[in-house]
PDB file of N, CA and C in Angstrom:
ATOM      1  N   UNK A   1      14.186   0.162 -21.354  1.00  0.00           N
ATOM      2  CA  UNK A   1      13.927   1.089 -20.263  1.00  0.00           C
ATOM      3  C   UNK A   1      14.676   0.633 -19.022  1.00  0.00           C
ATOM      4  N   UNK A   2      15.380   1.410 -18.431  1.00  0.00           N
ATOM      5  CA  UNK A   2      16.253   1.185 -17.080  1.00  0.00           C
ATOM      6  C   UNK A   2      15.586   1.279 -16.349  1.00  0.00           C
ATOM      7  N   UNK A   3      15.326   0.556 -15.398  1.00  0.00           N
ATOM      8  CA  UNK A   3      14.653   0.394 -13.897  1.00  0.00           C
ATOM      9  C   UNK A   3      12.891   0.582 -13.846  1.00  0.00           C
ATOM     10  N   UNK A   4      12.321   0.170 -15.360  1.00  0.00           N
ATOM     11  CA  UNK A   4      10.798  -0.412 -15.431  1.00  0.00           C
ATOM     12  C   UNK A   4      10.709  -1.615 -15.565  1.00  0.00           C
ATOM     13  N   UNK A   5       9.767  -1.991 -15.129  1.00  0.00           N
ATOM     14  CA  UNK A   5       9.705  -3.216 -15.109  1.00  0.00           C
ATOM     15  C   UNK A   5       8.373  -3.578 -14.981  1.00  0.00           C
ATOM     16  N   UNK A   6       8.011  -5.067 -15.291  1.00  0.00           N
ATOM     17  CA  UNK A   6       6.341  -5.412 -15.051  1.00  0.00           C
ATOM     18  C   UNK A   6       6.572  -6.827 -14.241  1.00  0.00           C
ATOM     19  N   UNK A   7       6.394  -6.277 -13.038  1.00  0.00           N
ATOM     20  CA  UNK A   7       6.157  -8.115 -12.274  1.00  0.00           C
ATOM     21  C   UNK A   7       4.543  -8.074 -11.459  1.00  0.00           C
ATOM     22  N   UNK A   8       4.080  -9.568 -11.786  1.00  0.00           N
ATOM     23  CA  UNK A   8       2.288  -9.594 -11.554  1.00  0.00           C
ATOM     24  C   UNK A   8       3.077 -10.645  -9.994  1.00  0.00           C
ATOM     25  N   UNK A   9       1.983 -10.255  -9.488  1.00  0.00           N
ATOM     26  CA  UNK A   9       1.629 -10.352  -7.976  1.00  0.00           C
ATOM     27  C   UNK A   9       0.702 -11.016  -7.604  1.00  0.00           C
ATOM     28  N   UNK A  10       1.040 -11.994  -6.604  1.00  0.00           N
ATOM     29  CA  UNK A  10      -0.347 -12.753  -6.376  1.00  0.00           C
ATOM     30  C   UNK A  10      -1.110 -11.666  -5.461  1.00  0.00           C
ATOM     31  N   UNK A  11      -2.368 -11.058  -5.237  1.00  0.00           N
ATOM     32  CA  UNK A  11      -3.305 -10.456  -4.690  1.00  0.00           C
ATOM     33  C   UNK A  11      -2.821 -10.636  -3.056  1.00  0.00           C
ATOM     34  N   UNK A  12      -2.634 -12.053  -2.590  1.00  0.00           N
ATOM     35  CA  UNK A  12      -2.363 -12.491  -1.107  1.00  0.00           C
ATOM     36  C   UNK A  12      -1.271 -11.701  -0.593  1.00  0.00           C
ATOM     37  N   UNK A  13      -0.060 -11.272  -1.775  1.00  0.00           N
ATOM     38  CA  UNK A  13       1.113 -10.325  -1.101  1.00  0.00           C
ATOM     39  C   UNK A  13       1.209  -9.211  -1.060  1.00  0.00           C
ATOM     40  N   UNK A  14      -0.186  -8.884  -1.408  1.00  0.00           N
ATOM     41  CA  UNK A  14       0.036  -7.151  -1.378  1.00  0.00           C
ATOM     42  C   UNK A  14      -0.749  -6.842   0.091  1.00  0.00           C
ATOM     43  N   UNK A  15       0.354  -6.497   0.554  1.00  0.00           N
ATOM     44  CA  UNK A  15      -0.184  -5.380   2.531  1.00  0.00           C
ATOM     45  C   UNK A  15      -0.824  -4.372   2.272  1.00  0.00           C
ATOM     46  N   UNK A  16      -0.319  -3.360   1.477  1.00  0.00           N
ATOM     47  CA  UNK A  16      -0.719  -2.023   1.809  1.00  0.00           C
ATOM     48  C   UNK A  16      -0.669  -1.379   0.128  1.00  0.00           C
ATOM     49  N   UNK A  17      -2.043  -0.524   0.493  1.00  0.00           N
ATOM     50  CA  UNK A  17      -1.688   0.061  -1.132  1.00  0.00           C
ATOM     51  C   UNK A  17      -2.386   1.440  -1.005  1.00  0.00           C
ATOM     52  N   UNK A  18      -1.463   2.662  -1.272  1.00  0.00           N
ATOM     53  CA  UNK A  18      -1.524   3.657  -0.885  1.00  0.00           C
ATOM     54  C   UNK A  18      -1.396   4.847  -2.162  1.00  0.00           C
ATOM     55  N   UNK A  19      -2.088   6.068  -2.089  1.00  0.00           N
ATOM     56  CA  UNK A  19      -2.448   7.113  -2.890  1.00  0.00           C
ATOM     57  C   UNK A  19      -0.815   7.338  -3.350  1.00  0.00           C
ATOM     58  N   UNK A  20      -0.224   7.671  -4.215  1.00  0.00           N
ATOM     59  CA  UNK A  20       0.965   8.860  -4.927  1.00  0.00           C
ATOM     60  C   UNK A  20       0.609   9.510  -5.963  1.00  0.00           C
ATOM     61  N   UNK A  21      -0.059  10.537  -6.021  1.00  0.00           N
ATOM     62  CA  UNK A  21      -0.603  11.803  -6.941  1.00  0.00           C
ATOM     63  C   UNK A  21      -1.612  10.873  -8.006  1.00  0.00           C
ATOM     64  N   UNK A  22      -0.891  10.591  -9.101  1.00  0.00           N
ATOM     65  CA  UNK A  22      -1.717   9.507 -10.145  1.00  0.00           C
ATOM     66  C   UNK A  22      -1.665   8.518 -10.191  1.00  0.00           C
ATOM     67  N   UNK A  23      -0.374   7.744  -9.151  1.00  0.00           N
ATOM     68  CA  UNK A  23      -0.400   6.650  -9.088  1.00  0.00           C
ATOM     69  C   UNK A  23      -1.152   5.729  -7.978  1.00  0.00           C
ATOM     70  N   UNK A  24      -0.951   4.618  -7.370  1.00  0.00           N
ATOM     71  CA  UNK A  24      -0.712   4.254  -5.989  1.00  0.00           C
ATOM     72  C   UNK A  24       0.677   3.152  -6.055  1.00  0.00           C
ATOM     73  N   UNK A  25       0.738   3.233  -4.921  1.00  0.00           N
ATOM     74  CA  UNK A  25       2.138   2.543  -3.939  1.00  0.00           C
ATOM     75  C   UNK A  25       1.755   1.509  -3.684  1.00  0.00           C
ATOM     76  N   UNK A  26       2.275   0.346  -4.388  1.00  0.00           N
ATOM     77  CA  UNK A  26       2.373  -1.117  -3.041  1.00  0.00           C
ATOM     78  C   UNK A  26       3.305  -1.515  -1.993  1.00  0.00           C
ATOM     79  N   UNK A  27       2.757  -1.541  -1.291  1.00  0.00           N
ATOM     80  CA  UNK A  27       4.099  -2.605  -0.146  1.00  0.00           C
ATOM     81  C   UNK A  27       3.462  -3.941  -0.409  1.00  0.00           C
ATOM     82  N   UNK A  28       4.419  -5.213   0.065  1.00  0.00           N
ATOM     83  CA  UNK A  28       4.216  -6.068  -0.537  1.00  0.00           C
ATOM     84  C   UNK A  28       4.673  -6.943   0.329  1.00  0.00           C
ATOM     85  N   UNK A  29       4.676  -8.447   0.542  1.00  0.00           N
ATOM     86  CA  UNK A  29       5.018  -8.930   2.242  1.00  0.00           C
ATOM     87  C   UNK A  29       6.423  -9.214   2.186  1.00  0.00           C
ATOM     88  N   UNK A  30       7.105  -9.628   1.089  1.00  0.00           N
ATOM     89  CA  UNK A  30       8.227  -9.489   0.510  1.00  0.00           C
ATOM     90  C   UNK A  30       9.181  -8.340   0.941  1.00  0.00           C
ATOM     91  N   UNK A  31       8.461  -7.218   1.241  1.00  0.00           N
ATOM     92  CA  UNK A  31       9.258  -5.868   2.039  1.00  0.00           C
ATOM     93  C   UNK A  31       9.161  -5.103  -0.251  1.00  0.00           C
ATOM     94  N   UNK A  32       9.244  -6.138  -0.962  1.00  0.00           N
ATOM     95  CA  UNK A  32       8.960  -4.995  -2.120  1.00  0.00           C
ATOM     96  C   UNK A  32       7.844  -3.708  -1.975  1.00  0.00           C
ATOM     97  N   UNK A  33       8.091  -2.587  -2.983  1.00  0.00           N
ATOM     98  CA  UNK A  33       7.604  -1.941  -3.183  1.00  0.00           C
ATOM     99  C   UNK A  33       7.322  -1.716  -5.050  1.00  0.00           C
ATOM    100  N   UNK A  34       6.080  -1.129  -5.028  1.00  0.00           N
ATOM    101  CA  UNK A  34       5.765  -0.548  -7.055  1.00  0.00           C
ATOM    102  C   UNK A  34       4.910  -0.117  -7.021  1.00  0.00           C
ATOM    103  N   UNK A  35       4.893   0.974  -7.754  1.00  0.00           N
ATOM    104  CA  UNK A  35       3.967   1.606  -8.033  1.00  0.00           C
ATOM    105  C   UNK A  35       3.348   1.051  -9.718  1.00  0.00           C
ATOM    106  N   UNK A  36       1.741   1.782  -9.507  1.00  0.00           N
ATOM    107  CA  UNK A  36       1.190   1.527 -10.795  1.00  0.00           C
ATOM    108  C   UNK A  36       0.271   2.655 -11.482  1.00  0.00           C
ATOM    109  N   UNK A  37      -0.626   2.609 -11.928  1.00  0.00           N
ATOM    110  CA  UNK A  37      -1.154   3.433 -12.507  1.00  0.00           C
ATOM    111  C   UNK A  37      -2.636   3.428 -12.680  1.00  0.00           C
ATOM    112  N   UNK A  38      -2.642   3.086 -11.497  1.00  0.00           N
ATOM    113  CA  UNK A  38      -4.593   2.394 -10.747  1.00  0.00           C
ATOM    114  C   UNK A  38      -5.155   3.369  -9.925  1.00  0.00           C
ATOM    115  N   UNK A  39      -6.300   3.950 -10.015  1.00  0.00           N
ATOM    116  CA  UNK A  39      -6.995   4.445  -8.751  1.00  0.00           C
ATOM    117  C   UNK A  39      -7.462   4.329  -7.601  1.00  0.00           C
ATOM    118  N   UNK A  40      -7.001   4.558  -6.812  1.00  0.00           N
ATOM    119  CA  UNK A  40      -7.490   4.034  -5.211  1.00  0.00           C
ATOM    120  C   UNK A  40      -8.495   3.586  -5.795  1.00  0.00           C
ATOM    121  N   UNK A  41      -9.488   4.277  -6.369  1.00  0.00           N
ATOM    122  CA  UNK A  41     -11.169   3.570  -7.028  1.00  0.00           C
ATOM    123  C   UNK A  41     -11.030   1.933  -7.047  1.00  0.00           C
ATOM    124  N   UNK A  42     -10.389   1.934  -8.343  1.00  0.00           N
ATOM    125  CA  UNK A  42     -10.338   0.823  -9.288  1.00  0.00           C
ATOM    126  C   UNK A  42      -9.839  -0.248  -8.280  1.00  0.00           C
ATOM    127  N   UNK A  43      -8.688   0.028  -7.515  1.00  0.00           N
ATOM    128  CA  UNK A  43      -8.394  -1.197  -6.374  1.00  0.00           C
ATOM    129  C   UNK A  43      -9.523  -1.434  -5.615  1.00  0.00           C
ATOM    130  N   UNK A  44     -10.442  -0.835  -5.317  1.00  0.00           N
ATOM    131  CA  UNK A  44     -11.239  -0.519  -3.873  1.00  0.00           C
ATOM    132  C   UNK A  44     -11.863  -1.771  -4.893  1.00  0.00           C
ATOM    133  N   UNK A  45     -12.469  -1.673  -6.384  1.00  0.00           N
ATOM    134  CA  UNK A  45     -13.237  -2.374  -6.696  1.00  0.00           C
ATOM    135  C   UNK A  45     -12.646  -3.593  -6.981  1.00  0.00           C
ATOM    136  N   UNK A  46     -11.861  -3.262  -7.374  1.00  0.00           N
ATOM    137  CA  UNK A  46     -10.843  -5.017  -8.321  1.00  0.00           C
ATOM    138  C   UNK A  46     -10.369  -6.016  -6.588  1.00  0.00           C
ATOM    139  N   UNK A  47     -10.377  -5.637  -5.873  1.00  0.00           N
ATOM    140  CA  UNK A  47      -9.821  -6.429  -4.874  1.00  0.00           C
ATOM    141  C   UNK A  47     -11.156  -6.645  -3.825  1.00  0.00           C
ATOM    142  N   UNK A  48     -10.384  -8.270  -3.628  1.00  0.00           N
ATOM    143  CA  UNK A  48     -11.493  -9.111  -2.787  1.00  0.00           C
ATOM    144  C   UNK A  48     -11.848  -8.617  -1.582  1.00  0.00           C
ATOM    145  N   UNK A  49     -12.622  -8.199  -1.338  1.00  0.00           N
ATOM    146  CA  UNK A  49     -13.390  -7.583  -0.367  1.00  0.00           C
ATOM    147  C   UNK A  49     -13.470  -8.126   1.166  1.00  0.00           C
ATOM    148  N   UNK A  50     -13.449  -9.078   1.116  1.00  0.00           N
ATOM    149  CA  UNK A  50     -13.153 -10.123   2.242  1.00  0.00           C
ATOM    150  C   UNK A  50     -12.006 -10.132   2.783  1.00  0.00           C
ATOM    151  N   UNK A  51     -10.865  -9.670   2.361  1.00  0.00           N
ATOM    152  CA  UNK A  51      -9.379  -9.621   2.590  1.00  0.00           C
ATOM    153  C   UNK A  51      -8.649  -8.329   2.212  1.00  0.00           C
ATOM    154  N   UNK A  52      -9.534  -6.888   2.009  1.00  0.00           N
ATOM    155  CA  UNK A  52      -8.995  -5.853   1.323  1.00  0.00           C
ATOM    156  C   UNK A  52     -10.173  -5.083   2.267  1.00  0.00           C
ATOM    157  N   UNK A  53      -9.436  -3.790   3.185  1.00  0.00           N
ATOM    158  CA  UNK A  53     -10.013  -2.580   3.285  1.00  0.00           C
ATOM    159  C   UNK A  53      -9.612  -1.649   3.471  1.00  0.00           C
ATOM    160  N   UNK A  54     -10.312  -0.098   3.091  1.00  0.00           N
ATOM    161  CA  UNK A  54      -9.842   0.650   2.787  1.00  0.00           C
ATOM    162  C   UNK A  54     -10.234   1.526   4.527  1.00  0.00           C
ATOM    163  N   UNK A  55      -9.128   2.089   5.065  1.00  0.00           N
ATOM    164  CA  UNK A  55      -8.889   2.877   6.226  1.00  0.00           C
ATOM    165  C   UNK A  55      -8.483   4.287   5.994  1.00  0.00           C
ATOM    166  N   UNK A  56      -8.713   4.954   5.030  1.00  0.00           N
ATOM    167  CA  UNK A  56      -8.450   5.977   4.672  1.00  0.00           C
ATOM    168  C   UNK A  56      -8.851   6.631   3.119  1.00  0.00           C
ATOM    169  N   UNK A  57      -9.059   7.592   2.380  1.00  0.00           N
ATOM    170  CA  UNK A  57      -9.222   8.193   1.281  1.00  0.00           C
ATOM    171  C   UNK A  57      -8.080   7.677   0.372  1.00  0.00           C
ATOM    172  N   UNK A  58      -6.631   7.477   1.064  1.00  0.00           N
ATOM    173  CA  UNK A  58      -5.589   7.479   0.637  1.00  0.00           C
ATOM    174  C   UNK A  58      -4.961   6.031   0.507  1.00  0.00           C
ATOM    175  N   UNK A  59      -5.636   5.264   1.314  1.00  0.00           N
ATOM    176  CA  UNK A  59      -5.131   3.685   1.979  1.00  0.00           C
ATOM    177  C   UNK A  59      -5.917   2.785   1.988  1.00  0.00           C
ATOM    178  N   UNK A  60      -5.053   1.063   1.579  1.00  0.00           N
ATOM    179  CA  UNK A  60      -6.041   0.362   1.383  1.00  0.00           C
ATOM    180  C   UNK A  60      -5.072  -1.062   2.168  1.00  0.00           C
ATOM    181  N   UNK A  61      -5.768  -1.559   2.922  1.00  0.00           N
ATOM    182  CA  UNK A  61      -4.776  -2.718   4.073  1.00  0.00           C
ATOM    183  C   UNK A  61      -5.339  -3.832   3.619  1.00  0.00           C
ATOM    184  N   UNK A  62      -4.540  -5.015   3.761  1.00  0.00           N
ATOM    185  CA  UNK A  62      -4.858  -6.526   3.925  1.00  0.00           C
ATOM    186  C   UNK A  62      -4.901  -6.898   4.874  1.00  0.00           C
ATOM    187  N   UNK A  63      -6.326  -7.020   5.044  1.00  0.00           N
ATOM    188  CA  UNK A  63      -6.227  -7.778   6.651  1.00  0.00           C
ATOM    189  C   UNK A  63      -5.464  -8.462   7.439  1.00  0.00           C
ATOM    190  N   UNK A  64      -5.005  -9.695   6.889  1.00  0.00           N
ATOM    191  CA  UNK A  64      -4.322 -10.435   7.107  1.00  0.00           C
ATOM    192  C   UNK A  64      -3.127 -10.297   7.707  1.00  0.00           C
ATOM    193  N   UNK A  65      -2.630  -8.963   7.266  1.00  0.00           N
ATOM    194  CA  UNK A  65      -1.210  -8.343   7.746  1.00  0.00           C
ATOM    195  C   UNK A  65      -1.231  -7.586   8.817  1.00  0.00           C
ATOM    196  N   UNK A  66      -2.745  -7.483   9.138  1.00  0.00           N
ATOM    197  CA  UNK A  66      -2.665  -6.549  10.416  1.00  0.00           C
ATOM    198  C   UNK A  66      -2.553  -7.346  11.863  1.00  0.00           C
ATOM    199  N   UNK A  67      -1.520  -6.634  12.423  1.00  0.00           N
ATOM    200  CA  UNK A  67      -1.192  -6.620  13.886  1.00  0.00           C
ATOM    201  C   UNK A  67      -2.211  -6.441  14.884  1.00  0.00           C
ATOM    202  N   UNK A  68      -2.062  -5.023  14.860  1.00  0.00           N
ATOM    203  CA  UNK A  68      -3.554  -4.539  15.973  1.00  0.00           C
ATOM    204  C   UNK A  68      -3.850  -2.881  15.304  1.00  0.00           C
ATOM    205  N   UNK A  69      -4.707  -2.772  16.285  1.00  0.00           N
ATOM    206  CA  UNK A  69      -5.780  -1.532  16.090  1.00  0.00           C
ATOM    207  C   UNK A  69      -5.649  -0.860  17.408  1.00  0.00           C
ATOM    208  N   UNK A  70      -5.141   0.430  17.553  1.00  0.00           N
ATOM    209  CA  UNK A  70      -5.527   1.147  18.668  1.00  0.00           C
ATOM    210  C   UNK A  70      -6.034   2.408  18.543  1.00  0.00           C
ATOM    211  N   UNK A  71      -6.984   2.996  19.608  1.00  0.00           N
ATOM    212  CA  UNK A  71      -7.123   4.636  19.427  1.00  0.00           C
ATOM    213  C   UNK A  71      -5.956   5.593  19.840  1.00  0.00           C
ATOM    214  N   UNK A  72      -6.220   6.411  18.505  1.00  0.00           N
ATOM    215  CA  UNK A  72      -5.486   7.165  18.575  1.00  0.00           C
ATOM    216  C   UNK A  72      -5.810   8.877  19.351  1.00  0.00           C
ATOM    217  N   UNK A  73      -5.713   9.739  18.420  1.00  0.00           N
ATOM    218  CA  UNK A  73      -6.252  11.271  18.571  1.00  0.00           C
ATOM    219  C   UNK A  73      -7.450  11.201  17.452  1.00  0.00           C
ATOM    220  N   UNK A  74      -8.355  12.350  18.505  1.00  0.00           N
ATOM    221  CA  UNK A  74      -9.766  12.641  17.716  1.00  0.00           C
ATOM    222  C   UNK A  74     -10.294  11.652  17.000  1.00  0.00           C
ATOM    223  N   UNK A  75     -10.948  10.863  17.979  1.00  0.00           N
ATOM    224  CA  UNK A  75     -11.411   9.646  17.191  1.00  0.00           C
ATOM    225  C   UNK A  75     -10.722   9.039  16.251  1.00  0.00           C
ATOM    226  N   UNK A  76     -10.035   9.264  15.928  1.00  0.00           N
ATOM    227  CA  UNK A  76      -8.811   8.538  14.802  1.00  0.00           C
ATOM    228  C   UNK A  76      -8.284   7.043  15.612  1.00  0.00           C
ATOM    229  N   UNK A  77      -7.862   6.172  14.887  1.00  0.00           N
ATOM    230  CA  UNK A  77      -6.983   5.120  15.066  1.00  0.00           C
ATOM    231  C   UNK A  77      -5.598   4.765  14.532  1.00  0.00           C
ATOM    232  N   UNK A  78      -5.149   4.380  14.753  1.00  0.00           N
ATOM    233  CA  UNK A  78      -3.608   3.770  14.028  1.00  0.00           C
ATOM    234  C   UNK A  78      -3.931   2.261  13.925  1.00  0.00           C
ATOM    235  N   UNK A  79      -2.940   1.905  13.322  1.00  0.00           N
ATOM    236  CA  UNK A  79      -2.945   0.555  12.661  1.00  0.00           C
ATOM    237  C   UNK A  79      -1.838  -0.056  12.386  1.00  0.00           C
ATOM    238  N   UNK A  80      -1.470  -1.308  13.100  1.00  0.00           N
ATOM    239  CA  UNK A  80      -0.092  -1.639  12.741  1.00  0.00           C
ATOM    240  C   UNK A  80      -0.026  -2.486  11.910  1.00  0.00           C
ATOM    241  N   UNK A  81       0.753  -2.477  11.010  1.00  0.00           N
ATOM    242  CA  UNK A  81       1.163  -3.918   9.904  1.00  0.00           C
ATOM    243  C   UNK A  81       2.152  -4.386   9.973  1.00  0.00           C
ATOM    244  N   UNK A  82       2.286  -6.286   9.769  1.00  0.00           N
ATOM    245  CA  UNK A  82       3.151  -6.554   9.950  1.00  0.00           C
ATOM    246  C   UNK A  82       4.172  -6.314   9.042  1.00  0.00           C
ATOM    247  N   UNK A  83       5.507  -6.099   9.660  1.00  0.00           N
ATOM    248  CA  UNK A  83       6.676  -5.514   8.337  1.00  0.00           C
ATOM    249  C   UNK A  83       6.455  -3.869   7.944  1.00  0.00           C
ATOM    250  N   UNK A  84       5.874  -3.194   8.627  1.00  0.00           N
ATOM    251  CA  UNK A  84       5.855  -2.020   8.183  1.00  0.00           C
ATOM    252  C   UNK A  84       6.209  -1.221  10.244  1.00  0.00           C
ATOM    253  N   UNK A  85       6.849  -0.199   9.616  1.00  0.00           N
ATOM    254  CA  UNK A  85       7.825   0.098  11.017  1.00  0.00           C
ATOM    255  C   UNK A  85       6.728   1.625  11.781  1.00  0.00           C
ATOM    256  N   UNK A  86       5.952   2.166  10.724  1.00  0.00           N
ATOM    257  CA  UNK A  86       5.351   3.162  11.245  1.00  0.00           C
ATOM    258  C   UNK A  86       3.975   2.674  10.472  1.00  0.00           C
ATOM    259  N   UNK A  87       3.043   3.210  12.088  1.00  0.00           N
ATOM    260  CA  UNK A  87       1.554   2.780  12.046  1.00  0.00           C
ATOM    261  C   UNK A  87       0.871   3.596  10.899  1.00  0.00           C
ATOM    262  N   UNK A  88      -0.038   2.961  10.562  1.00  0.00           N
ATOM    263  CA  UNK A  88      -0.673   3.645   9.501  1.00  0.00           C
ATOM    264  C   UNK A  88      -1.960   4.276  10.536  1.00  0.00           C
ATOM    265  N   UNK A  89      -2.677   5.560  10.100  1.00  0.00           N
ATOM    266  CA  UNK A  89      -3.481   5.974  10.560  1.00  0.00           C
ATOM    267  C   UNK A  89      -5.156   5.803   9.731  1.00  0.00           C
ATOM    268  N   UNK A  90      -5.869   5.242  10.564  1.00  0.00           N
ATOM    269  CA  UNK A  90      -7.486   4.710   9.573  1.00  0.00           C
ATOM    270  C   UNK A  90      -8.173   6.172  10.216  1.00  0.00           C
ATOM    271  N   UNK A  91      -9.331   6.825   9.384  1.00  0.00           N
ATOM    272  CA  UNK A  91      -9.798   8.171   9.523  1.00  0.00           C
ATOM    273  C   UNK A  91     -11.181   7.074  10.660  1.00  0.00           C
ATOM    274  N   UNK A  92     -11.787   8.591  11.231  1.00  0.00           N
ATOM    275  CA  UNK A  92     -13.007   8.330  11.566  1.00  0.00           C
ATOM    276  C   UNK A  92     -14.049   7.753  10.515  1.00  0.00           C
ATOM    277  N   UNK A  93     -13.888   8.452   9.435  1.00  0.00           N
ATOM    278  CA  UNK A  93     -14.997   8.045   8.208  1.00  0.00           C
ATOM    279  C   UNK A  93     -14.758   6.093   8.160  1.00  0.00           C
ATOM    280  N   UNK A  94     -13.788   5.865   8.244  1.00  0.00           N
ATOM    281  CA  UNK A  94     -13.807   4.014   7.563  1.00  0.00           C
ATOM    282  C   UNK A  94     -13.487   3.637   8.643  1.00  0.00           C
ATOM    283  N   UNK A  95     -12.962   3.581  10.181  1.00  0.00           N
ATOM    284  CA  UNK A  95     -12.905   2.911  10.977  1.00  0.00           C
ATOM    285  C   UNK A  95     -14.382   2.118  11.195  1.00  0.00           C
ATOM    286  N   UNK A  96     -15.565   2.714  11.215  1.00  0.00           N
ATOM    287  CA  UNK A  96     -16.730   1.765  11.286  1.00  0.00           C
ATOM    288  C   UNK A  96     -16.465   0.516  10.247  1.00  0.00           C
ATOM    289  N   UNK A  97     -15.769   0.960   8.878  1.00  0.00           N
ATOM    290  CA  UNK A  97     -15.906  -0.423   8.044  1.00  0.00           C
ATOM    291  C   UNK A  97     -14.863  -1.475   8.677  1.00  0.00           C
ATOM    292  N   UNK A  98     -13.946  -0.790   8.948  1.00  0.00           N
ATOM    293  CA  UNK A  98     -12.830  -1.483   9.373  1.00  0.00           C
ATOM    294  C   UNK A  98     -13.451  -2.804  10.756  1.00  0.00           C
ATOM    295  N   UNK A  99     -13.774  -1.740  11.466  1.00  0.00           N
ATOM    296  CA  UNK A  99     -14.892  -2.618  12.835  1.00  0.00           C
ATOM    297  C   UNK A  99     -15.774  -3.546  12.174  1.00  0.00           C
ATOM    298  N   UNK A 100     -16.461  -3.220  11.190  1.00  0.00           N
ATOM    299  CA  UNK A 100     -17.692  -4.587  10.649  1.00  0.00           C
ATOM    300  C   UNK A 100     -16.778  -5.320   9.919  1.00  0.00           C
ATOM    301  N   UNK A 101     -15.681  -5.723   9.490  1.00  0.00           N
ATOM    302  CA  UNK A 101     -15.048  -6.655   8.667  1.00  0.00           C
ATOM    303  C   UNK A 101     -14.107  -7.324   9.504  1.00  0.00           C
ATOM    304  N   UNK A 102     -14.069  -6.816  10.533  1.00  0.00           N
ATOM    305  CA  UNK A 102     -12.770  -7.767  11.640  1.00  0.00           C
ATOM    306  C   UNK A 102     -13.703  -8.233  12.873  1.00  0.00           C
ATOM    307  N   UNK A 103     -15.111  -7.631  13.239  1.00  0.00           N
ATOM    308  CA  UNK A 103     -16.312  -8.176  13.860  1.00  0.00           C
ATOM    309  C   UNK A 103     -16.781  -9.165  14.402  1.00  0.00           C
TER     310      UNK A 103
END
């Protein structure tokens, strides 16, 4: 197969992991990107909780990589990560989780 591939990841390098129809998207601190074939669900559950939250229906951040937090529009926030050039936006619904885990 041309341009598949399987490379495992330590958990610590994944930044950002985001909805694509059936799949989701990683960014990775590396600046890589891959997709897989996981449910926002299944990440929400398989990843350490302490270092993994989810800011959106669609999005799931590593703490660790985050910059800052500002308000945005309609109660909404943005979110910057490091290595990533445009802010990600956290909904009203999970900004409270977001607030009790950085607290």
């Amino acid at each position: 197969m041309v341009g598949r591939f399987f490379k495992f990841l330590p958990v610590r390098a994944i930044m950002v992991i985001q909805a694509a129809g059936d799949y989701t998207e990683m960014l990775t601190a590396d600046g890589g990107k891959g997709l897989t074939l996981k449910s926002m669900k299944e990440w929400e559950t398989r990843l350490p909780q302490q270092h993994f939250v989810r800011i959106h229906r669609s999005t799931i951040v590593n703490m660790d990589f985050i910059e800052r937090v500002e308000p945005w529009f309609n109660y909404s926030f943005r979110i910057y990560i490091k290595g990533v050039k445009e802010p990600l936006v956290i909904s009203r619904r999970y900004a409270t989780r977001l607030k009790d885990k950085l607290g």
